[in-house]
PDB file of N, CA and C in Angstrom:
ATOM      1  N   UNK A   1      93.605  86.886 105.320  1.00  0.00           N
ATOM      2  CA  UNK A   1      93.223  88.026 106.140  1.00  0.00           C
ATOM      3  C   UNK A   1      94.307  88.310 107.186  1.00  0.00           C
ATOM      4  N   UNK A   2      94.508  89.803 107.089  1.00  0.00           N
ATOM      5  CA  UNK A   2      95.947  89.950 108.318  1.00  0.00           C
ATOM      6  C   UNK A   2      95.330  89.705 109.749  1.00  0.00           C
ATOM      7  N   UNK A   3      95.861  89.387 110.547  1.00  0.00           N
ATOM      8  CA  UNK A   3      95.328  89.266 112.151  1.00  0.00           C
ATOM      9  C   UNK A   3      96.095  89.746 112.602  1.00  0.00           C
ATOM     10  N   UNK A   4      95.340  90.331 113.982  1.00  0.00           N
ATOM     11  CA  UNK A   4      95.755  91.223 114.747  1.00  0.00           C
ATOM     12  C   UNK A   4      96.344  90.737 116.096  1.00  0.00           C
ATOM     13  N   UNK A   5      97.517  91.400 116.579  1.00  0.00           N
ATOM     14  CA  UNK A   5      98.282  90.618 117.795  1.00  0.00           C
ATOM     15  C   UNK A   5      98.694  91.265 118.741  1.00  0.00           C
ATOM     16  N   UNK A   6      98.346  90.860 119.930  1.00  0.00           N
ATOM     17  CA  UNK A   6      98.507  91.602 120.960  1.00  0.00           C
ATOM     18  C   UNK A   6      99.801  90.929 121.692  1.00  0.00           C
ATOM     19  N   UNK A   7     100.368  91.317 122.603  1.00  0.00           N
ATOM     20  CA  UNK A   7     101.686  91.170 122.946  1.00  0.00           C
ATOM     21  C   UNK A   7     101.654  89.492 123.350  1.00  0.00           C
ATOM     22  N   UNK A   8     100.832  89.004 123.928  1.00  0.00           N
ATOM     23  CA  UNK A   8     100.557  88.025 124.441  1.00  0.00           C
ATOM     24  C   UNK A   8     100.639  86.752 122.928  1.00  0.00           C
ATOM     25  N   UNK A   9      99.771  87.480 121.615  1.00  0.00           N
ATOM     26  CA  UNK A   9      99.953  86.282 121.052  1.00  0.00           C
ATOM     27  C   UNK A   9     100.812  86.503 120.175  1.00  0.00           C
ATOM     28  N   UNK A  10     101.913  87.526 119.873  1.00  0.00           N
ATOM     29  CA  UNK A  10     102.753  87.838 119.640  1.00  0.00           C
ATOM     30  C   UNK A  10     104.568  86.988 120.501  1.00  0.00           C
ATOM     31  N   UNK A  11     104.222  87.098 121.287  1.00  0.00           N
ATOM     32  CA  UNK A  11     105.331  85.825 121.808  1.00  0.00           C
ATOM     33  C   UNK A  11     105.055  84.694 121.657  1.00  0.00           C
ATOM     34  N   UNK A  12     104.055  83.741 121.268  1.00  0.00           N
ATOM     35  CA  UNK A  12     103.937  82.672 120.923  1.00  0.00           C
ATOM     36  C   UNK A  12     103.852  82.169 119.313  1.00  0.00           C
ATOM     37  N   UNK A  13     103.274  83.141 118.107  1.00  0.00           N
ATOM     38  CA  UNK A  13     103.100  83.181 116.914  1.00  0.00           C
ATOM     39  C   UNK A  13     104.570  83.687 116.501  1.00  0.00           C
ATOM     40  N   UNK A  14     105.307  84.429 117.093  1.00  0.00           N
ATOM     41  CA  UNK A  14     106.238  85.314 116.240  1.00  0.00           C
ATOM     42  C   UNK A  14     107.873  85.187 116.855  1.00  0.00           C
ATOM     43  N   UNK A  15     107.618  85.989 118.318  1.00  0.00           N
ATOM     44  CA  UNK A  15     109.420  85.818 119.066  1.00  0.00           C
ATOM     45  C   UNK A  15     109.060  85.822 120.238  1.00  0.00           C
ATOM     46  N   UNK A  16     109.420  85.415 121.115  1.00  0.00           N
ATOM     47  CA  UNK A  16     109.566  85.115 122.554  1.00  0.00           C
ATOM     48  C   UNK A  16     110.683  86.027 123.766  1.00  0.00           C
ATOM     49  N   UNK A  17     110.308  87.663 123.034  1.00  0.00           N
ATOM     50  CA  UNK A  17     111.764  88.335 123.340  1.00  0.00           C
ATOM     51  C   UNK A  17     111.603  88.464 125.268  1.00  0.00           C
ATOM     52  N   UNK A  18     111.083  88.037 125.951  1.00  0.00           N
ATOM     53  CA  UNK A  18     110.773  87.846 127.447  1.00  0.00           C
ATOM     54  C   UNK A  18     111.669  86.832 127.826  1.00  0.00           C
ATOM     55  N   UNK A  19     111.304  85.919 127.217  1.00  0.00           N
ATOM     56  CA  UNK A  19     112.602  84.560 127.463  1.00  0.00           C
ATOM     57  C   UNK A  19     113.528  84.573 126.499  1.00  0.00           C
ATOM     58  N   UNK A  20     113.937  85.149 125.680  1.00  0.00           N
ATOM     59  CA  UNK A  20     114.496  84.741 124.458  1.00  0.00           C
ATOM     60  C   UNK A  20     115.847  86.503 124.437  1.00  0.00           C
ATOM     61  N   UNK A  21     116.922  86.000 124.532  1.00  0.00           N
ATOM     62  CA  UNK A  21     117.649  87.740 124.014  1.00  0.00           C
ATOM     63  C   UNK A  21     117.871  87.235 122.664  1.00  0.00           C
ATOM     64  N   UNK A  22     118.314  85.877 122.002  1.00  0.00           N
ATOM     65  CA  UNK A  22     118.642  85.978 120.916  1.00  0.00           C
ATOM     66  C   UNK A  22     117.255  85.689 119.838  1.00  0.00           C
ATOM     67  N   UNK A  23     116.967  86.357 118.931  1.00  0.00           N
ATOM     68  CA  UNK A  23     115.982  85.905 117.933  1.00  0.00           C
ATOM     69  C   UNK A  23     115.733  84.598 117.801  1.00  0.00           C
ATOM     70  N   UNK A  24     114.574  84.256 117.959  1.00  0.00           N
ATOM     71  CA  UNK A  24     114.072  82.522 118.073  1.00  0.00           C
ATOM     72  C   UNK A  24     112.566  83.064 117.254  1.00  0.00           C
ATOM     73  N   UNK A  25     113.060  82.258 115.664  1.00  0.00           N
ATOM     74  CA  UNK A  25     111.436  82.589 115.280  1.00  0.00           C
ATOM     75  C   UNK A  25     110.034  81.273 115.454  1.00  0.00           C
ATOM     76  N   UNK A  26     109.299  81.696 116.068  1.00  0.00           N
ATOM     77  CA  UNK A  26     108.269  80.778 116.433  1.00  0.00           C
ATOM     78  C   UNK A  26     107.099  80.193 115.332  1.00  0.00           C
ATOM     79  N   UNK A  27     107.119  80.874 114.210  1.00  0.00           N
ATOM     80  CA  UNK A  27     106.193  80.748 113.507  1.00  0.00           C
ATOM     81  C   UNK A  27     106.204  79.386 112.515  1.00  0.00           C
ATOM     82  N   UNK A  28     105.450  78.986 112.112  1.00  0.00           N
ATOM     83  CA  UNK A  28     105.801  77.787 110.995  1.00  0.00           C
ATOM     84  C   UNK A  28     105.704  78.029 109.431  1.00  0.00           C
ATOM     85  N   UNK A  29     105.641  79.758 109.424  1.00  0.00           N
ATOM     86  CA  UNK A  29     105.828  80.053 108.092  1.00  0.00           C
ATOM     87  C   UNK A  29     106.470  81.769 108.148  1.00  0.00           C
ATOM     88  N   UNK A  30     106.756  81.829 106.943  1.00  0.00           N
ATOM     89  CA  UNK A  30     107.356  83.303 107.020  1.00  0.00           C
ATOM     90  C   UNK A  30     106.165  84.681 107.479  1.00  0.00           C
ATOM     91  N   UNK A  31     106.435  85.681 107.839  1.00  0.00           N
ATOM     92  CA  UNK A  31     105.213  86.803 108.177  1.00  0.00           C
ATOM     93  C   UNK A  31     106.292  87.977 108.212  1.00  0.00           C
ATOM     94  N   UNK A  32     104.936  88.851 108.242  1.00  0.00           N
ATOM     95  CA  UNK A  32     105.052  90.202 107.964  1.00  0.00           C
ATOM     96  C   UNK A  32     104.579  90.949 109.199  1.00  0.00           C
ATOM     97  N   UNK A  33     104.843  91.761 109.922  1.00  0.00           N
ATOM     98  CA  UNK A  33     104.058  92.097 110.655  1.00  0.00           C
ATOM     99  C   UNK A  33     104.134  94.030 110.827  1.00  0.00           C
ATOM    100  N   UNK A  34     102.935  94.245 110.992  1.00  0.00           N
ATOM    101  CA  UNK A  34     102.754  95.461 110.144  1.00  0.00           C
ATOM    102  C   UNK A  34     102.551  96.537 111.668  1.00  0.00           C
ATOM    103  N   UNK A  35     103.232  97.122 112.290  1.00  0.00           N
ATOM    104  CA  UNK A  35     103.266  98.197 113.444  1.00  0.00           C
ATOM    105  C   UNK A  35     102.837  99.498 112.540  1.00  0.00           C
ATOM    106  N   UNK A  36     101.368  99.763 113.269  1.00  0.00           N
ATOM    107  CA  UNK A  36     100.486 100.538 112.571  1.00  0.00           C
ATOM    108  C   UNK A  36      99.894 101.480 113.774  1.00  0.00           C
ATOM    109  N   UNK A  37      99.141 102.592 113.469  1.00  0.00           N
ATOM    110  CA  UNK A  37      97.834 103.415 114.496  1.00  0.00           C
ATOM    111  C   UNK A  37      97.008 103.761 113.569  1.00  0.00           C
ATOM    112  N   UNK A  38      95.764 103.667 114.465  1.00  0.00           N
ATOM    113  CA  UNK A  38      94.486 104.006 113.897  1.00  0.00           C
ATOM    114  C   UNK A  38      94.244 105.560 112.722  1.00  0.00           C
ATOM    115  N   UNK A  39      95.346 105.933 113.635  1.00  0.00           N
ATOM    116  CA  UNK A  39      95.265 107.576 113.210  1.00  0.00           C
ATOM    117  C   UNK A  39      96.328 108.072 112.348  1.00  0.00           C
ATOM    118  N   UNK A  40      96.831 106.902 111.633  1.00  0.00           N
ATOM    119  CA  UNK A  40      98.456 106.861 110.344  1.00  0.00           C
ATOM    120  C   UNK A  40      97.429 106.994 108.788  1.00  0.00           C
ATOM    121  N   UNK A  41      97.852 108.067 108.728  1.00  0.00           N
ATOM    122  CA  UNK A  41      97.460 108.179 107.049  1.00  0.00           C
ATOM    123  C   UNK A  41      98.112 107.555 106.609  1.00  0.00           C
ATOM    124  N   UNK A  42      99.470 107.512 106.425  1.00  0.00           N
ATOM    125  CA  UNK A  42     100.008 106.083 105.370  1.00  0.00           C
ATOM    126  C   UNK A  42      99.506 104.945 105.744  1.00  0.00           C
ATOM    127  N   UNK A  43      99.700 104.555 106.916  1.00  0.00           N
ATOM    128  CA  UNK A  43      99.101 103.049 107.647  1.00  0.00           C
ATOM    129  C   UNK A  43      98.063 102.765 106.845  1.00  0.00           C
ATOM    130  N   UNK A  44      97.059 103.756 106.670  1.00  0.00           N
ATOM    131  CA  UNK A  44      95.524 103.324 105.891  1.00  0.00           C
ATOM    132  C   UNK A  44      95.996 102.793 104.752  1.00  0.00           C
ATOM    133  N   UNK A  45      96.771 103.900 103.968  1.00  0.00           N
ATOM    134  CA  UNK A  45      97.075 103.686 102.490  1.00  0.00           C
ATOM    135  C   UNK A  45      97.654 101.947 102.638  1.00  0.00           C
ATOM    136  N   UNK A  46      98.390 101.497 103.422  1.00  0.00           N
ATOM    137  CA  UNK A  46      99.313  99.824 103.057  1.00  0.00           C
ATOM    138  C   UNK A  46      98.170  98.821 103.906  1.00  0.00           C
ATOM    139  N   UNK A  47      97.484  99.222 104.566  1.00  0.00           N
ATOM    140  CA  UNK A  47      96.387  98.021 105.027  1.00  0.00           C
ATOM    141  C   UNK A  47      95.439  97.309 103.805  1.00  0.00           C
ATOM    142  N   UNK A  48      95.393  98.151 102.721  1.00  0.00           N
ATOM    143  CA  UNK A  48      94.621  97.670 101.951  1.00  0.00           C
ATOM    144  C   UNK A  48      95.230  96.575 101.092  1.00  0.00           C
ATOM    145  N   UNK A  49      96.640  97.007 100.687  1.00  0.00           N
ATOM    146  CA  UNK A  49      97.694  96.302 100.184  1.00  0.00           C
ATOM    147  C   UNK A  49      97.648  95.005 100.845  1.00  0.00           C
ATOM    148  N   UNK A  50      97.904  95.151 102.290  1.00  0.00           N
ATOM    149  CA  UNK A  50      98.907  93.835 102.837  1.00  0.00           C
ATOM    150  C   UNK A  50      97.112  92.293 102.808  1.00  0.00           C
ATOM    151  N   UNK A  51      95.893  93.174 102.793  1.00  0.00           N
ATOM    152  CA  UNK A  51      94.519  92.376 102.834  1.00  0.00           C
ATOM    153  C   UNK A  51      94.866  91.623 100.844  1.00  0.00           C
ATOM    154  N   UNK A  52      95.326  92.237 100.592  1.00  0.00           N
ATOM    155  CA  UNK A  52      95.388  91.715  99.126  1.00  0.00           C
ATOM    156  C   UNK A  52      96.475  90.433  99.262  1.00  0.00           C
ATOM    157  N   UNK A  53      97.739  91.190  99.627  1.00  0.00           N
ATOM    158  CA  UNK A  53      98.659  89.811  99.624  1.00  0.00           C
ATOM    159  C   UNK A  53      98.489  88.570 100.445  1.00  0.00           C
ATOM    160  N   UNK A  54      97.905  88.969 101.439  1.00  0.00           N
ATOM    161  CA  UNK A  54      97.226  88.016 102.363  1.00  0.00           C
ATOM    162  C   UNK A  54      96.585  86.805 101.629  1.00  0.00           C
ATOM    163  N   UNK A  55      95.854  87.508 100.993  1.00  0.00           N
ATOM    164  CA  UNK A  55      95.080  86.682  99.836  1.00  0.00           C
ATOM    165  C   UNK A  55      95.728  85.858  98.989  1.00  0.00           C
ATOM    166  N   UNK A  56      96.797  86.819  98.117  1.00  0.00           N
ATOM    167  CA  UNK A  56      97.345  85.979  97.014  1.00  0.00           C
ATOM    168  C   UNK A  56      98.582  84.810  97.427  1.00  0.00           C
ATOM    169  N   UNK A  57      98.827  85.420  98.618  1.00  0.00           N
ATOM    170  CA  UNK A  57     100.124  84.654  99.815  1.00  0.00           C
ATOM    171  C   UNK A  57      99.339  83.728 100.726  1.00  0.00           C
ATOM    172  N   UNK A  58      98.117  83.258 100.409  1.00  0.00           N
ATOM    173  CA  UNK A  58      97.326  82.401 101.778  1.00  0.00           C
ATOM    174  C   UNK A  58      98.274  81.056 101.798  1.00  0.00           C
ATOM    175  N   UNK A  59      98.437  80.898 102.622  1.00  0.00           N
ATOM    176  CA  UNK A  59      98.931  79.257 103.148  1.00  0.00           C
ATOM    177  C   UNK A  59     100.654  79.375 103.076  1.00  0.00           C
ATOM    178  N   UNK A  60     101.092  80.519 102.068  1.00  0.00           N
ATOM    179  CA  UNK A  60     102.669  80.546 102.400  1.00  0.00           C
ATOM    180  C   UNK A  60     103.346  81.508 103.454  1.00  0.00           C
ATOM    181  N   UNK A  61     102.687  82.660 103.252  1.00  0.00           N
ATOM    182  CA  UNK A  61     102.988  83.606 104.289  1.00  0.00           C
ATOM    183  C   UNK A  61     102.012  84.288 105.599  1.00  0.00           C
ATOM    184  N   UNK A  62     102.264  84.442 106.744  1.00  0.00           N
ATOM    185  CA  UNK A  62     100.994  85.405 107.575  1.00  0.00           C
ATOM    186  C   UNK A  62     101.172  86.566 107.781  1.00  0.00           C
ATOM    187  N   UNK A  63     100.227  87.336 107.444  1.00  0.00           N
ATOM    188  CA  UNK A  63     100.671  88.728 107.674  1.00  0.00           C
ATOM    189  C   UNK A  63      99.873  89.252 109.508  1.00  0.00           C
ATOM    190  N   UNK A  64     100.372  89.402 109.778  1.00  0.00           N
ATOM    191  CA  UNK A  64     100.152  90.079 111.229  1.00  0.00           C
ATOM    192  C   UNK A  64     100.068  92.036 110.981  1.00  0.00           C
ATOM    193  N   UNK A  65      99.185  92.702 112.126  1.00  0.00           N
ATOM    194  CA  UNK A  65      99.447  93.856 112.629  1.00  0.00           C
ATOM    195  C   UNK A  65      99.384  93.964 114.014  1.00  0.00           C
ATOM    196  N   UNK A  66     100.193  94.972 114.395  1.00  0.00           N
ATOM    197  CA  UNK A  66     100.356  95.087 115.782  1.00  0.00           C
ATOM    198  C   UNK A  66     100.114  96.437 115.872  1.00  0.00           C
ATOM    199  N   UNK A  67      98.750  97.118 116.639  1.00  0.00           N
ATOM    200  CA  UNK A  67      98.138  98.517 116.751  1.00  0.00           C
ATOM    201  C   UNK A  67      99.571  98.979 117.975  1.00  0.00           C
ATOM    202  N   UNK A  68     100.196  99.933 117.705  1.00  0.00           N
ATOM    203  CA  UNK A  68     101.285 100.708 119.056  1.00  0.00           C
ATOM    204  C   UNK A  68     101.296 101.266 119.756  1.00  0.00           C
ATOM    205  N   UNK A  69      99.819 102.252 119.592  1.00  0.00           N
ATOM    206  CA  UNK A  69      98.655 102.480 120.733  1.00  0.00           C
ATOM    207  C   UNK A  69      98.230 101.448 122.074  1.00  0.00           C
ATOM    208  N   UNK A  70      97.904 100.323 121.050  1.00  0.00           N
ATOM    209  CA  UNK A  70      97.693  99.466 122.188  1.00  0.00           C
ATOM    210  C   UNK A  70      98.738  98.839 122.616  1.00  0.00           C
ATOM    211  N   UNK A  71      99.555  98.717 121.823  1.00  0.00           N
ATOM    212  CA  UNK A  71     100.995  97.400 122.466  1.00  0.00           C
ATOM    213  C   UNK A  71     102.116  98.297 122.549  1.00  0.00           C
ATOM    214  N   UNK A  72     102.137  99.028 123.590  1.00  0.00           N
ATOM    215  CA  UNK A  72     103.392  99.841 123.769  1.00  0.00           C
ATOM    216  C   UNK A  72     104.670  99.158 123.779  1.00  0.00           C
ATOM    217  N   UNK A  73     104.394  98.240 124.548  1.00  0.00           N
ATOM    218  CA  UNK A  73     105.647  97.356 125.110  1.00  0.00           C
ATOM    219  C   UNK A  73     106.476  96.448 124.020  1.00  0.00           C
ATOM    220  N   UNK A  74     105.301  95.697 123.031  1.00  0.00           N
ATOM    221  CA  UNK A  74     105.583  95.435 122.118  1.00  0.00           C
ATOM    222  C   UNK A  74     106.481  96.477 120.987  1.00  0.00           C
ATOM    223  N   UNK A  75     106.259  97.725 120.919  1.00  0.00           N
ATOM    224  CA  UNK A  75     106.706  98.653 119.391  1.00  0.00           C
ATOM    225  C   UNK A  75     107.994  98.918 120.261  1.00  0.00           C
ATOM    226  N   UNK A  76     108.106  98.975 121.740  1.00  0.00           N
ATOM    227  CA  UNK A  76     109.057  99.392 122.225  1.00  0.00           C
ATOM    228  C   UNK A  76     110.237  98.585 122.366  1.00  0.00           C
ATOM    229  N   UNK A  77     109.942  97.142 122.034  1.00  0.00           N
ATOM    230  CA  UNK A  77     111.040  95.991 121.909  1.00  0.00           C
ATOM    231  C   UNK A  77     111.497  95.912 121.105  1.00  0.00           C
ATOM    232  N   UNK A  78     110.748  96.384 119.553  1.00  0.00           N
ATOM    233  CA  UNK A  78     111.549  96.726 118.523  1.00  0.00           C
ATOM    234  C   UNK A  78     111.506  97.964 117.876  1.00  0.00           C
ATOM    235  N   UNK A  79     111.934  98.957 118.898  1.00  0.00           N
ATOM    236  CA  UNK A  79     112.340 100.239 118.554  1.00  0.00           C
ATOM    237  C   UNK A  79     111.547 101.299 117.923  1.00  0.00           C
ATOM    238  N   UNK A  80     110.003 101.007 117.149  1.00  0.00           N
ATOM    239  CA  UNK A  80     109.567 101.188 116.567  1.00  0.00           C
ATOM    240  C   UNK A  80     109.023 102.829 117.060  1.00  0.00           C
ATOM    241  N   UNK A  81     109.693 103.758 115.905  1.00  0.00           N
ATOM    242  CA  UNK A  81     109.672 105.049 116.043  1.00  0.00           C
ATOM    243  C   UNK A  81     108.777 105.743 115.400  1.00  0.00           C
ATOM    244  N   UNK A  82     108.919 105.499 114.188  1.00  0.00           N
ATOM    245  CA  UNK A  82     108.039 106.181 112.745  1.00  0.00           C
ATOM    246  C   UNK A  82     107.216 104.677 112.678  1.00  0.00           C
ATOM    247  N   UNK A  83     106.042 104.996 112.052  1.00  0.00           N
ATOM    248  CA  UNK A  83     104.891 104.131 111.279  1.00  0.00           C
ATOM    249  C   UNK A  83     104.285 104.792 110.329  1.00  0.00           C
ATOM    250  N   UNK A  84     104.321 103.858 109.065  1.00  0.00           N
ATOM    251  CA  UNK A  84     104.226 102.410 109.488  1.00  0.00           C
ATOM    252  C   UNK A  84     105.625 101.981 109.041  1.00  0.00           C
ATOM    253  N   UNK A  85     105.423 100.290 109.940  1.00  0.00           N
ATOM    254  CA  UNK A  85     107.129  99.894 110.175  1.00  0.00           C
ATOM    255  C   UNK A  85     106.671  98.124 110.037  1.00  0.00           C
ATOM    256  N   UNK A  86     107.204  97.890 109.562  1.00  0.00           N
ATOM    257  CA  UNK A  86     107.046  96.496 108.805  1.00  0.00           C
ATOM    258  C   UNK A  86     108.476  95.535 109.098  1.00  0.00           C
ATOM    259  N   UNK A  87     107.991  94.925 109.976  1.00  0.00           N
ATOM    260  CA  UNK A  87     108.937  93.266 110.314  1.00  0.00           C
ATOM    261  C   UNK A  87     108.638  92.339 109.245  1.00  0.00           C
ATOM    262  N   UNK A  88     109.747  92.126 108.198  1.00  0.00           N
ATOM    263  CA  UNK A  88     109.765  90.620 107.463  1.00  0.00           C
ATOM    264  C   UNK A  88     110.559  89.958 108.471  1.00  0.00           C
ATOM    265  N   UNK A  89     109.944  88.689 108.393  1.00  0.00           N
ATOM    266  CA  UNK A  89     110.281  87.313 109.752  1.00  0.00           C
ATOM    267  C   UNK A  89     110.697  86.021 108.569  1.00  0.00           C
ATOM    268  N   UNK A  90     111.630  85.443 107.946  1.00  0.00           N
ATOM    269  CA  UNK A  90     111.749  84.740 107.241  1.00  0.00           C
ATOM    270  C   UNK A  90     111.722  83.525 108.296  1.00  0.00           C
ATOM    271  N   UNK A  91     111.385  82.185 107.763  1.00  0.00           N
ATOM    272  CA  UNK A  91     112.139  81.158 109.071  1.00  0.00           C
ATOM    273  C   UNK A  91     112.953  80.424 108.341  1.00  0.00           C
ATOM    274  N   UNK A  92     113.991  80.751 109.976  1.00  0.00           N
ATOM    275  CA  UNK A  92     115.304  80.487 110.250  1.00  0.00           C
ATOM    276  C   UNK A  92     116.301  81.557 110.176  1.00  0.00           C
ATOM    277  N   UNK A  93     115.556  82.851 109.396  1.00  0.00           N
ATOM    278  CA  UNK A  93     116.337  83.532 109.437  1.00  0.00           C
ATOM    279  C   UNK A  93     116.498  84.787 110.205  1.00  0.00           C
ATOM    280  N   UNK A  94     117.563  85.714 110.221  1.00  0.00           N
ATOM    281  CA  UNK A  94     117.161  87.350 110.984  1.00  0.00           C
ATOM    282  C   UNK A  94     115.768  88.008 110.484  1.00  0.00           C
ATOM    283  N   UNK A  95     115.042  88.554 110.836  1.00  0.00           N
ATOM    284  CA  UNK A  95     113.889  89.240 110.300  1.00  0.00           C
ATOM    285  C   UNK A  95     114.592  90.889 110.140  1.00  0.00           C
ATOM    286  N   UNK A  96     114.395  91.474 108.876  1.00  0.00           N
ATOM    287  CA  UNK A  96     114.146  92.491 108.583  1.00  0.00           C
ATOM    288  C   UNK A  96     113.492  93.895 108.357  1.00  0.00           C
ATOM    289  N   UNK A  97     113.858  95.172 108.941  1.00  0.00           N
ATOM    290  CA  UNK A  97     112.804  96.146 109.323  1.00  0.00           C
ATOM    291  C   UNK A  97     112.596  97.221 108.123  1.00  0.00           C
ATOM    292  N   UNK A  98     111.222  97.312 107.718  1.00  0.00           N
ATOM    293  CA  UNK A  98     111.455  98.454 106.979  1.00  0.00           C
ATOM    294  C   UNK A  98     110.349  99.402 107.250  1.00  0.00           C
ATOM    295  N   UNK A  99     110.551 100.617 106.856  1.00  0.00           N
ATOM    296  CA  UNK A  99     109.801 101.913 106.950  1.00  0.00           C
ATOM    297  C   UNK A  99     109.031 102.440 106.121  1.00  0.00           C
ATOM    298  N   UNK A 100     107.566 103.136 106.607  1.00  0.00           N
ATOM    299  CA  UNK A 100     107.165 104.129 105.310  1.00  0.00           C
ATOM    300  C   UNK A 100     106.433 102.853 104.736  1.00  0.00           C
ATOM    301  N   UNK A 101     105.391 103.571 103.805  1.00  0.00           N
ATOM    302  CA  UNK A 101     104.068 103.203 103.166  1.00  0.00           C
ATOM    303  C   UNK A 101     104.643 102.404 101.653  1.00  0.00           C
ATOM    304  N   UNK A 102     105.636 101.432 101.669  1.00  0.00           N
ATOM    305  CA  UNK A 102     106.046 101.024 100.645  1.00  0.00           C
ATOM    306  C   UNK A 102     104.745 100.429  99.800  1.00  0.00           C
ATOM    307  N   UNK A 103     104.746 100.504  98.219  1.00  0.00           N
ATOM    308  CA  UNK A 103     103.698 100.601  97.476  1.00  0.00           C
ATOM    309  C   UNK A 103     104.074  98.537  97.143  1.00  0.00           C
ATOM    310  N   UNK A 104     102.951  98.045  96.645  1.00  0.00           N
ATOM    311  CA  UNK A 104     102.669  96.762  96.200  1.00  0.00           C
ATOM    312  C   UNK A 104     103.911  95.857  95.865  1.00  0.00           C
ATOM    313  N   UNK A 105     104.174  96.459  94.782  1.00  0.00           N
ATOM    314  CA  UNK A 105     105.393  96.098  93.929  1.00  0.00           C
ATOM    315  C   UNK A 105     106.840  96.205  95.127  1.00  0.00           C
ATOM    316  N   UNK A 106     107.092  96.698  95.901  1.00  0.00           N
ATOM    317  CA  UNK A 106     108.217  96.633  96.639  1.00  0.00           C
ATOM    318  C   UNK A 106     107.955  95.975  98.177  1.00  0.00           C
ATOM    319  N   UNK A 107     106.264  95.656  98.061  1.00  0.00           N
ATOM    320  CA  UNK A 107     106.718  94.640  98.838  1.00  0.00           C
ATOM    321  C   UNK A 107     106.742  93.330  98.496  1.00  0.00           C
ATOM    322  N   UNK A 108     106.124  92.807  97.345  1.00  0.00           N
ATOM    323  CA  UNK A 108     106.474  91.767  96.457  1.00  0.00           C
ATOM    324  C   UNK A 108     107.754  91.132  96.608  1.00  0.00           C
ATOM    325  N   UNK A 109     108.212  92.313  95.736  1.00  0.00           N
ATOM    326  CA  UNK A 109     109.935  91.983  95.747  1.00  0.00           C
ATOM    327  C   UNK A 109     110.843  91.734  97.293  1.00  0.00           C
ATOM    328  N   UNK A 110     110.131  91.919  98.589  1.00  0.00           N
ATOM    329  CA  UNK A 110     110.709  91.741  99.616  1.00  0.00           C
ATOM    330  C   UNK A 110     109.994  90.578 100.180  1.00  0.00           C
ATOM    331  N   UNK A 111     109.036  90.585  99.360  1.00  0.00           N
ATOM    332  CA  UNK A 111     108.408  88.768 100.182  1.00  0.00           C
ATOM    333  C   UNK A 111     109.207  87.728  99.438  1.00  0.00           C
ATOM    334  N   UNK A 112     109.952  87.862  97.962  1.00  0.00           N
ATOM    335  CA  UNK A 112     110.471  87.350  97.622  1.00  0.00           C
ATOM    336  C   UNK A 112     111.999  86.865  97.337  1.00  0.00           C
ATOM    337  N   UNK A 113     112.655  87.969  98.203  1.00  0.00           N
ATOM    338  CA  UNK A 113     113.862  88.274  98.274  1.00  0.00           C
ATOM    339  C   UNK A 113     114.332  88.142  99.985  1.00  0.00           C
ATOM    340  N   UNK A 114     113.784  88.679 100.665  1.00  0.00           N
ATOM    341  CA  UNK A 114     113.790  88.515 102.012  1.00  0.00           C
ATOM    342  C   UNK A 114     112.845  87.212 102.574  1.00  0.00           C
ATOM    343  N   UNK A 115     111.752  87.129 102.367  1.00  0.00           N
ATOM    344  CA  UNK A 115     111.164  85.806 103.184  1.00  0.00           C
ATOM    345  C   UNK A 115     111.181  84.443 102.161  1.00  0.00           C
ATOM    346  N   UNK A 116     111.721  84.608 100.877  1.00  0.00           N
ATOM    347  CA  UNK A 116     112.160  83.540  99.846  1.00  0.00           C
ATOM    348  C   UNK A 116     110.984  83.036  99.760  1.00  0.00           C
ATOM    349  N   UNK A 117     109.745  83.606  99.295  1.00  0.00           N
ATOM    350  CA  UNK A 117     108.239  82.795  98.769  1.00  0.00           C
ATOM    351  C   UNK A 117     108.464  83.533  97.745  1.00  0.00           C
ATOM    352  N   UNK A 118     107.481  82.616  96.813  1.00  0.00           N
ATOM    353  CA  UNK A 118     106.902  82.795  95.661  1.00  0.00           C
ATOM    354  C   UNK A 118     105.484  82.685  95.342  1.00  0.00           C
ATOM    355  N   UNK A 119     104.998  83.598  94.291  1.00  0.00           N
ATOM    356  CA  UNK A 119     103.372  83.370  94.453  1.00  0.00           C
ATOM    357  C   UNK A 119     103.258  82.044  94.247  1.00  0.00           C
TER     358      UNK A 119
END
């Protein structure tokens, strides 16, 4: 199940960008984290998606959302313009940003290419 993060548990689960300028990932597994609004027609369309991979990804990957309505401060640390906008967080590595309502199959291929899991 994706969980939801507010700025607060977002610096402790994910990056620490308050104390931190250089990327320090906090998590103990790879995640996704999904910068969404209530009121995003695409957003709807990939929430259903990311509740699926959640599922088939339990115990290797976490998927997070972060509402931008509510966490201004948060979408505003990482630039986040258009939604929906999707942080892959590999650990150890740079995390990667992508855009737009990408369909099942391409995010597959980026959980597996970018955060290096496998089903």
């Amino acid at each position: 199940m994706t969980e939801l993060l507010t700025k607060e548990t977002f610096l402790k689960k994910v990056f620490n960008f308050v104390d931190n300028k250089e990327w320090k990932f906090e998590g103990d597994k790879p995640c996704i984290i999904d910068f969404y609004a209530d009121w995003c027609g695409p957003c709807k369309m990939v929430a259903p998606i990311l509740e699926e991979l959640s599922e088939e990804y339990k115990g290797k990957i976490d998927i997070y959302k972060v509402d931008t309505e509510a966490e201004t401060e948060l979408s505003a640390a990482f630039g986040i313009r258009s939604i929906p906008s999707m942080l892959f967080c590999p650990a150890g590595e740079q995390p990667q940003m992508a855009q737009g309502a990408l369909p099942k199959h391409n995010l597959e291929e980026i959980i597996k290419d970018v955060l290096k899991v496998e089903k």
